[in-house]
N, C-alpha and C. Protein backbone atom coordinates (compact mmCIF):
# COMPACT_ATOMS: atom_id res chain seq x y z
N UNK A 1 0.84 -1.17 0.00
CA UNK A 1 0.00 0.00 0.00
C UNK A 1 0.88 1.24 0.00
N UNK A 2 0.48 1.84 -1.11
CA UNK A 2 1.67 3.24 -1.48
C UNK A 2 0.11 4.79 -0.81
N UNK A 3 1.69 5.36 0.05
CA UNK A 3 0.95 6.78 0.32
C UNK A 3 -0.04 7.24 -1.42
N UNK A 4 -0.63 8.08 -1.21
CA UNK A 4 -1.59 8.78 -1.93
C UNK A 4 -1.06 10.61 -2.33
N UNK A 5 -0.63 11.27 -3.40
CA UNK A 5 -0.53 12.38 -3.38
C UNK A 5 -1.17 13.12 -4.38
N UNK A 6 -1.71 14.13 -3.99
CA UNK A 6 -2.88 15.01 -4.38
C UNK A 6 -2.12 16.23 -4.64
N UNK A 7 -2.91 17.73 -4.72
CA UNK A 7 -2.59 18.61 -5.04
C UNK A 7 -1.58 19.41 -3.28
N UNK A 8 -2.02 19.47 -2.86
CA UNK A 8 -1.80 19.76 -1.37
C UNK A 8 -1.79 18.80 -0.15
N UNK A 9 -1.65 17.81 -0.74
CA UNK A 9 -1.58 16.41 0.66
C UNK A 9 -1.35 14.97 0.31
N UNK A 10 -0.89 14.19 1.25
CA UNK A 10 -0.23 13.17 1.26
C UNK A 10 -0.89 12.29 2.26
N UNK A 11 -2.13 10.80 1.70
CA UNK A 11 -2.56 10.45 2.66
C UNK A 11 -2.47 8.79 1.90
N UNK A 12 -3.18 7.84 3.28
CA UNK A 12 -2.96 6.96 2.92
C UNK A 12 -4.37 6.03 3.65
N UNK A 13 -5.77 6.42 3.25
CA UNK A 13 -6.86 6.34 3.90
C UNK A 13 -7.61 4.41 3.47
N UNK A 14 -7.86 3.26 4.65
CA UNK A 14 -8.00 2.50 3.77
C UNK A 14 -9.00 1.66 4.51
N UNK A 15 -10.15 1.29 3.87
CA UNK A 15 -11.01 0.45 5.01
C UNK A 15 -11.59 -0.55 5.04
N UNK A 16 -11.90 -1.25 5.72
CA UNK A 16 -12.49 -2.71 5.62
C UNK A 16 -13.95 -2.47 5.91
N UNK A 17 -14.36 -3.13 5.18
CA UNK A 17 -16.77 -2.60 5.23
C UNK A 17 -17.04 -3.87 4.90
N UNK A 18 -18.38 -4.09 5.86
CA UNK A 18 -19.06 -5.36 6.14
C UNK A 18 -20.31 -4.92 5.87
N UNK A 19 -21.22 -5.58 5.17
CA UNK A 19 -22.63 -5.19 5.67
C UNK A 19 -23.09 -6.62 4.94
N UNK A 20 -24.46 -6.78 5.60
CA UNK A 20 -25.40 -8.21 5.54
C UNK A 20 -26.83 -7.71 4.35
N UNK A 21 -27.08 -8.78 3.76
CA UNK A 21 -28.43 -8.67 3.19
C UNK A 21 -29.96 -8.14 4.62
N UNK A 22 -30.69 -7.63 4.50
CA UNK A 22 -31.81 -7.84 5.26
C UNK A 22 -32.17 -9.76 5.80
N UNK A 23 -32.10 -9.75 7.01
CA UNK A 23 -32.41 -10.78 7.81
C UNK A 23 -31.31 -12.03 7.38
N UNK A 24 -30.19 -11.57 7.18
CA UNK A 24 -29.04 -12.63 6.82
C UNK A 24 -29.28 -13.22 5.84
N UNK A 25 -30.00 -12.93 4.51
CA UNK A 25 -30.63 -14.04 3.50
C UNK A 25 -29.71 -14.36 2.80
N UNK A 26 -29.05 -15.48 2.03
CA UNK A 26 -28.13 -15.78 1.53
C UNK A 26 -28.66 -16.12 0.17
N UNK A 27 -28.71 -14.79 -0.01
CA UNK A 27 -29.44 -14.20 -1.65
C UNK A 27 -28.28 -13.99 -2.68
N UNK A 28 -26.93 -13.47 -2.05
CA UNK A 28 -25.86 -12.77 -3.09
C UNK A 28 -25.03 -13.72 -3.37
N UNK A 29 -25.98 -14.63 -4.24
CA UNK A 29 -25.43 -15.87 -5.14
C UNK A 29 -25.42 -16.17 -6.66
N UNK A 30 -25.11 -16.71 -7.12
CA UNK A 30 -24.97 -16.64 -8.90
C UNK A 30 -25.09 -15.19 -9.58
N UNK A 31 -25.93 -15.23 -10.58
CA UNK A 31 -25.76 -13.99 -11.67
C UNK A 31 -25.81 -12.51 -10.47
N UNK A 32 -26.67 -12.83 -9.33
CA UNK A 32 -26.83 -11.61 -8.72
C UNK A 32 -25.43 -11.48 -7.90
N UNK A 33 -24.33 -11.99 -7.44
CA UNK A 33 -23.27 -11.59 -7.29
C UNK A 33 -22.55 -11.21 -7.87
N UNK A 34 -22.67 -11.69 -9.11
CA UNK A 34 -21.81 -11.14 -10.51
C UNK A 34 -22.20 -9.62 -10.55
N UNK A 35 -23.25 -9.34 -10.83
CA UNK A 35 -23.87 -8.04 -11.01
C UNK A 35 -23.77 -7.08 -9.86
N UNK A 36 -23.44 -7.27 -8.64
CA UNK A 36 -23.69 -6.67 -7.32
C UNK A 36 -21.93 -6.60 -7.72
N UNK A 37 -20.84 -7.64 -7.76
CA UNK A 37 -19.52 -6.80 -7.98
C UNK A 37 -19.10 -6.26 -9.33
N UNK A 38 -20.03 -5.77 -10.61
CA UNK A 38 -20.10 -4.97 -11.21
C UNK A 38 -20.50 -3.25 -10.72
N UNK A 39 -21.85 -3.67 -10.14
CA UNK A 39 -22.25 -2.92 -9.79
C UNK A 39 -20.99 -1.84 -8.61
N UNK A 40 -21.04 -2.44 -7.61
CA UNK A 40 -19.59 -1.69 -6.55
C UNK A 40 -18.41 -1.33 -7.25
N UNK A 41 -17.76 -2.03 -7.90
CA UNK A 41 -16.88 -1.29 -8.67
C UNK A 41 -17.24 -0.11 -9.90
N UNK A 42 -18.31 -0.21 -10.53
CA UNK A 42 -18.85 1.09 -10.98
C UNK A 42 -18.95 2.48 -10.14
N UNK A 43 -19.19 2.22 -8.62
CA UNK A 43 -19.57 3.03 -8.01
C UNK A 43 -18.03 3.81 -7.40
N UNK A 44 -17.48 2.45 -6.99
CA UNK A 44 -15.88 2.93 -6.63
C UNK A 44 -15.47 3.88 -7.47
N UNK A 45 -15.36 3.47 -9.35
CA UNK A 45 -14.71 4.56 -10.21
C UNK A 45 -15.59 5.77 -10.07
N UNK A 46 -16.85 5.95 -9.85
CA UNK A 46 -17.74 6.93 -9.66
C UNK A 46 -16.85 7.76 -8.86
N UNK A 47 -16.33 7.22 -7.65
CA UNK A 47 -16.13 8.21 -6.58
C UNK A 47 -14.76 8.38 -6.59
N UNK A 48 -13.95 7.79 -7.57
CA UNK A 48 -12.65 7.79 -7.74
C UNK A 48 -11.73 6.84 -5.95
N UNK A 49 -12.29 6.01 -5.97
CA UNK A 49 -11.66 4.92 -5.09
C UNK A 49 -11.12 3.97 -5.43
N UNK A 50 -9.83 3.60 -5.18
CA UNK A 50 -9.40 1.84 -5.23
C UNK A 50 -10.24 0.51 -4.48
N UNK A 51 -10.88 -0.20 -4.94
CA UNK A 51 -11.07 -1.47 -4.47
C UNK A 51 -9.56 -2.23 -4.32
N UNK A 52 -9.42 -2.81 -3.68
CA UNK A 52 -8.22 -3.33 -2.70
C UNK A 52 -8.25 -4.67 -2.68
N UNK A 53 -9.10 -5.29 -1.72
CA UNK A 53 -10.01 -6.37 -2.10
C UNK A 53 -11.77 -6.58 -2.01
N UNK A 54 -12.04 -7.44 -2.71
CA UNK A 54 -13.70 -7.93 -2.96
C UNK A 54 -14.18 -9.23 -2.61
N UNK A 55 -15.01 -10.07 -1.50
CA UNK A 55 -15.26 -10.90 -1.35
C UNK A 55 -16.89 -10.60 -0.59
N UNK A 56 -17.71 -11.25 -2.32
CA UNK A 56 -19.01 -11.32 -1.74
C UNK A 56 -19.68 -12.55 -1.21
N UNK A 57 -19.70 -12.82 -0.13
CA UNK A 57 -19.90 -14.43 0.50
C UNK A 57 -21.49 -14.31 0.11
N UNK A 58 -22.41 -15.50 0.41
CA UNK A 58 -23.65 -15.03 0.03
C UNK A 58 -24.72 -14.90 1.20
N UNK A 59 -23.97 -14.23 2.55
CA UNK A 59 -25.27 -13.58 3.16
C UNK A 59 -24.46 -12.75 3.78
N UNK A 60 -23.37 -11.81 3.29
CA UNK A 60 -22.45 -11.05 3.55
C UNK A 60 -21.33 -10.24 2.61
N UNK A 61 -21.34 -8.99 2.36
CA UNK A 61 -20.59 -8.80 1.53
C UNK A 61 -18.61 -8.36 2.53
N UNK A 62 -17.77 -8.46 2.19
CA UNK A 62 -16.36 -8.03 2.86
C UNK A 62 -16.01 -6.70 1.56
N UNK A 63 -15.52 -5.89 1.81
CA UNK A 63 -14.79 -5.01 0.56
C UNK A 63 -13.45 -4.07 1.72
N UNK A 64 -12.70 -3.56 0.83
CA UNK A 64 -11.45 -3.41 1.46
C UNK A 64 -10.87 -2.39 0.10
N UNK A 65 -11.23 -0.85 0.78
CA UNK A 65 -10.92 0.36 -0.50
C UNK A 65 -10.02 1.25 0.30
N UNK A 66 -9.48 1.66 -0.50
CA UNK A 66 -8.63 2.93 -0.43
C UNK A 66 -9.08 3.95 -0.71
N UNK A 67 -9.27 5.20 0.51
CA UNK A 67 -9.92 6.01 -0.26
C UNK A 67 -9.61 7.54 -0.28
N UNK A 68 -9.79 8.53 -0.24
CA UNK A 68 -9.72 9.95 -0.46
C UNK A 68 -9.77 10.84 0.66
N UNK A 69 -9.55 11.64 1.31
CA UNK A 69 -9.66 12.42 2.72
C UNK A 69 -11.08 12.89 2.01
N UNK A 70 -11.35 13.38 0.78
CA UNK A 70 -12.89 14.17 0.79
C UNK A 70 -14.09 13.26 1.12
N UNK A 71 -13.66 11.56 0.99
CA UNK A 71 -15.12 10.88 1.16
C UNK A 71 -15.09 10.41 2.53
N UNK A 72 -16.73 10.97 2.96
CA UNK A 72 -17.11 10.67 4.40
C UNK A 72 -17.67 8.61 4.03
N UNK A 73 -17.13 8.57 5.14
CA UNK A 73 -17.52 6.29 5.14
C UNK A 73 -18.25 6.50 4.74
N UNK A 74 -19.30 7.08 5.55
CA UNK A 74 -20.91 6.98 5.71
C UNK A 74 -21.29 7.03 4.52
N UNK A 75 -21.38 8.27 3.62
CA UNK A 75 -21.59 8.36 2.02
C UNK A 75 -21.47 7.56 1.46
N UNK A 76 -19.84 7.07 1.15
CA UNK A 76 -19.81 5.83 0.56
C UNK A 76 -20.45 4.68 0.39
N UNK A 77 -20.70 4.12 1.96
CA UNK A 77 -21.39 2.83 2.34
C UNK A 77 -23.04 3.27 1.44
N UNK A 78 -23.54 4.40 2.03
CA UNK A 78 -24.85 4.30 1.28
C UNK A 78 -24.97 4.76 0.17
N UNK A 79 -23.98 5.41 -0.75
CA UNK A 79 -24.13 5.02 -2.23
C UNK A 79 -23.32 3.26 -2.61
N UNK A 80 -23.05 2.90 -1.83
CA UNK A 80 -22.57 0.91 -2.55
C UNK A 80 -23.91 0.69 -2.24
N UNK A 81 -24.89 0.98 -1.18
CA UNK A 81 -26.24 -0.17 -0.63
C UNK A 81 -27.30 0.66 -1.66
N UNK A 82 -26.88 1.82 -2.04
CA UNK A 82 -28.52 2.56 -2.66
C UNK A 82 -28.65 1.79 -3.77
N UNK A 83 -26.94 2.28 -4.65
CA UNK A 83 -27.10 1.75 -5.83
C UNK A 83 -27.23 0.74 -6.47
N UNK A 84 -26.53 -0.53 -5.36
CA UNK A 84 -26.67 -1.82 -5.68
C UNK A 84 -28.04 -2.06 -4.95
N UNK A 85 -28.76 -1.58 -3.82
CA UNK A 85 -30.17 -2.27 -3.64
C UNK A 85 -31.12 -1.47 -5.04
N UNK A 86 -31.26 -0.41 -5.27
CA UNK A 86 -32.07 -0.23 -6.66
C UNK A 86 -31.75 -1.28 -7.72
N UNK A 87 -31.06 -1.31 -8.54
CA UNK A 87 -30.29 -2.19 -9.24
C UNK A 87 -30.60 -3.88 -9.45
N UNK A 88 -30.40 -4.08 -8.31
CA UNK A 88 -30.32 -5.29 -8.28
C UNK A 88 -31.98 -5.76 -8.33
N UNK A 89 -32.33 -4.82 -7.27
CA UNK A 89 -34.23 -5.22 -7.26
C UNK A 89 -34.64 -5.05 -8.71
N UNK A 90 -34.60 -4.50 -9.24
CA UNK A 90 -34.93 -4.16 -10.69
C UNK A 90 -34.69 -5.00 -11.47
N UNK A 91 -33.57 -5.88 -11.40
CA UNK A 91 -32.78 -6.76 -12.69
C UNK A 91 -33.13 -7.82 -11.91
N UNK A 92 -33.50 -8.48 -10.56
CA UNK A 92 -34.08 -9.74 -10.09
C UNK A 92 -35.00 -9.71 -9.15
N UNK A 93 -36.00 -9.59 -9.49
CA UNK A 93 -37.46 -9.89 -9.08
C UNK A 93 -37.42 -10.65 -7.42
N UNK A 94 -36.93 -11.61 -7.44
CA UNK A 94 -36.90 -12.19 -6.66
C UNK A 94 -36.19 -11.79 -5.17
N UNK A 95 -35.60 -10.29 -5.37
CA UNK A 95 -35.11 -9.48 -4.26
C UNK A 95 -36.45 -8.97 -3.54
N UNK A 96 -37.64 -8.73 -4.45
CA UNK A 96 -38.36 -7.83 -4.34
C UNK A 96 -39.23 -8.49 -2.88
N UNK A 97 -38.45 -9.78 -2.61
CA UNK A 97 -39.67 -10.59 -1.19
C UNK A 97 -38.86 -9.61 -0.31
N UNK A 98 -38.25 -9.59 -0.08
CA UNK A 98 -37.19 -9.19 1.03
C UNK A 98 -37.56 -7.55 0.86
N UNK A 99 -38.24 -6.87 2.20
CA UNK A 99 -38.52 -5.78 2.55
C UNK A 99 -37.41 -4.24 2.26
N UNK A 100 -36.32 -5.01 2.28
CA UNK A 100 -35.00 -3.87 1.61
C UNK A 100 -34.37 -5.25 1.39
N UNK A 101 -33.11 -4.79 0.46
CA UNK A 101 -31.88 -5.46 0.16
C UNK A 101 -31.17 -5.64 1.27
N UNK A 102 -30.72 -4.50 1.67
CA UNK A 102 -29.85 -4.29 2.99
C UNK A 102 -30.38 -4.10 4.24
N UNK A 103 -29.46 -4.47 5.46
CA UNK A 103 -29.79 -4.02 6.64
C UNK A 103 -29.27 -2.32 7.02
N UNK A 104 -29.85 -1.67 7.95
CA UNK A 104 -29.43 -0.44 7.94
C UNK A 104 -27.80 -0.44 8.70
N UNK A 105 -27.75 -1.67 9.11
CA UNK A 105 -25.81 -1.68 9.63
C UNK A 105 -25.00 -1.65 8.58
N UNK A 106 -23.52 -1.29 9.57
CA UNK A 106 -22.52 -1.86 8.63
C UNK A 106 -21.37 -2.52 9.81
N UNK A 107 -20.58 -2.44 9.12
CA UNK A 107 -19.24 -2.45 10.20
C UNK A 107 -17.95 -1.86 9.29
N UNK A 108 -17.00 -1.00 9.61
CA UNK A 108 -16.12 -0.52 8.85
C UNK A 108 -14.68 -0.67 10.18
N UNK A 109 -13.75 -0.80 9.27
CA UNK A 109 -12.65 -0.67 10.33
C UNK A 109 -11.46 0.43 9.34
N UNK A 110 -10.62 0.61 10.23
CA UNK A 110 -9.68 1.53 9.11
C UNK A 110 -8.57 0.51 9.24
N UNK A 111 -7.47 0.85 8.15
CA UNK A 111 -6.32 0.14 8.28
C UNK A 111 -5.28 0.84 7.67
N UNK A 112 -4.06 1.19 7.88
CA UNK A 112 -3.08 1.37 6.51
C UNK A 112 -1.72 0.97 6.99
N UNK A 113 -0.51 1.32 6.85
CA UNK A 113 0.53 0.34 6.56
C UNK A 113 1.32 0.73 7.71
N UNK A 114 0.94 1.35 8.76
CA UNK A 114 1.35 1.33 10.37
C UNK A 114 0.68 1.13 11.65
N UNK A 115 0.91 0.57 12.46
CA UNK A 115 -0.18 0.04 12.84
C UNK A 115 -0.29 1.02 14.57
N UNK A 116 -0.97 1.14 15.40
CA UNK A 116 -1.47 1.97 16.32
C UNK A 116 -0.68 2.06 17.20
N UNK A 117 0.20 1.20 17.87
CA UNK A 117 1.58 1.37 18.14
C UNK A 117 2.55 2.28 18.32
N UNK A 118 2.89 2.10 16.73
CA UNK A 118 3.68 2.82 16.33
C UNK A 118 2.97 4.38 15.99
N UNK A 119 1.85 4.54 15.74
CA UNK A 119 1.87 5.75 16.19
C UNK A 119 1.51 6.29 17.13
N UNK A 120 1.46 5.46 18.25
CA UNK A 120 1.31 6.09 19.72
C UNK A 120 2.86 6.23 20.19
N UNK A 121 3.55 5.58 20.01
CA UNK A 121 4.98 5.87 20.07
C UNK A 121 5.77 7.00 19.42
N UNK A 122 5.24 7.66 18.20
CA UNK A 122 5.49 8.43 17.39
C UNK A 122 5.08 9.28 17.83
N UNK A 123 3.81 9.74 18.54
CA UNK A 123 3.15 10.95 18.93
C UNK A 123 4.12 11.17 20.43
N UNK A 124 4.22 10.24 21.11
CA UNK A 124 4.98 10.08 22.43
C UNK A 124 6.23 10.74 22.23
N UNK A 125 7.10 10.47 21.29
CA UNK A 125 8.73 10.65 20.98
C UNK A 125 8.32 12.49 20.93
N UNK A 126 7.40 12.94 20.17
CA UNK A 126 7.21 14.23 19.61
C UNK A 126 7.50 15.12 20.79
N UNK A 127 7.44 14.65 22.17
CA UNK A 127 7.41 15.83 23.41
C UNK A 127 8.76 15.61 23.85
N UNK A 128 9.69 14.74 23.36
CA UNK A 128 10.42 14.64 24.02
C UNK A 128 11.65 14.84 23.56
N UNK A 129 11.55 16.25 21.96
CA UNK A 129 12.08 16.37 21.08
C UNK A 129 12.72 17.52 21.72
């Protein structure tokens, strides 16, 4: 994982996102997984993000992006669930039992190539400069 440089900054922003179908249904199987990781990576280039990694299990999606200091999680997460729950209901009928696509959770973690440690040690050294 390489830092990130922009016009005025140098970052290196990167996260792990979980979210479940409505009531755990293990719906995101065959053609509709295919289409659901079309769909997210459309949205990634939309927002100008790296996908990192992609693993859609089928009553759980994992994704793992790199992303921009301007995008808030939150945004993100609900343009991947808007666009892929419209979408998908539309192109398979059979979403349409299930009251939403998604649950209103997620889970996100951050990560990048130092780990909390080291920068509590790093912030520590700073007073004692």
């Amino acid at each position: 994982m390489e830092y990130q440089h922009a016009k005025n900054r140098v970052y290196l922003i990167n996260y792990h996102l979980i979210w479940c179908p409505k009531r755990r249904k293990k719906v995101l199987t065959g053609d509709i997984k295919t289409r659901l990781e079309q769909i997210i990576n459309e949205v990634a280039e939309q927002k100008e993000i790296r996908i990192l990694a992609l693993e859609v299990m089928p009553d759980h999606i994992h994704i793992f992006v790199s992303s921009h200091p301007n995008i808030l999680i939150h945004n993100l997460i609900k343009a991947f669930k808007r666009r892929s729950s419209n979408l998908l209901r539309k192109e398979f009928p059979e979403l349409l039992k299930l009251p939403s696509l998604w649950t209103h959770s997620y889970f996100v973690s951050t990560a990048g190539n130092v780990s909390s440690e080291t920068i509590q040690k790093y912030i520590e050294a700073q007073n004692k400069q």
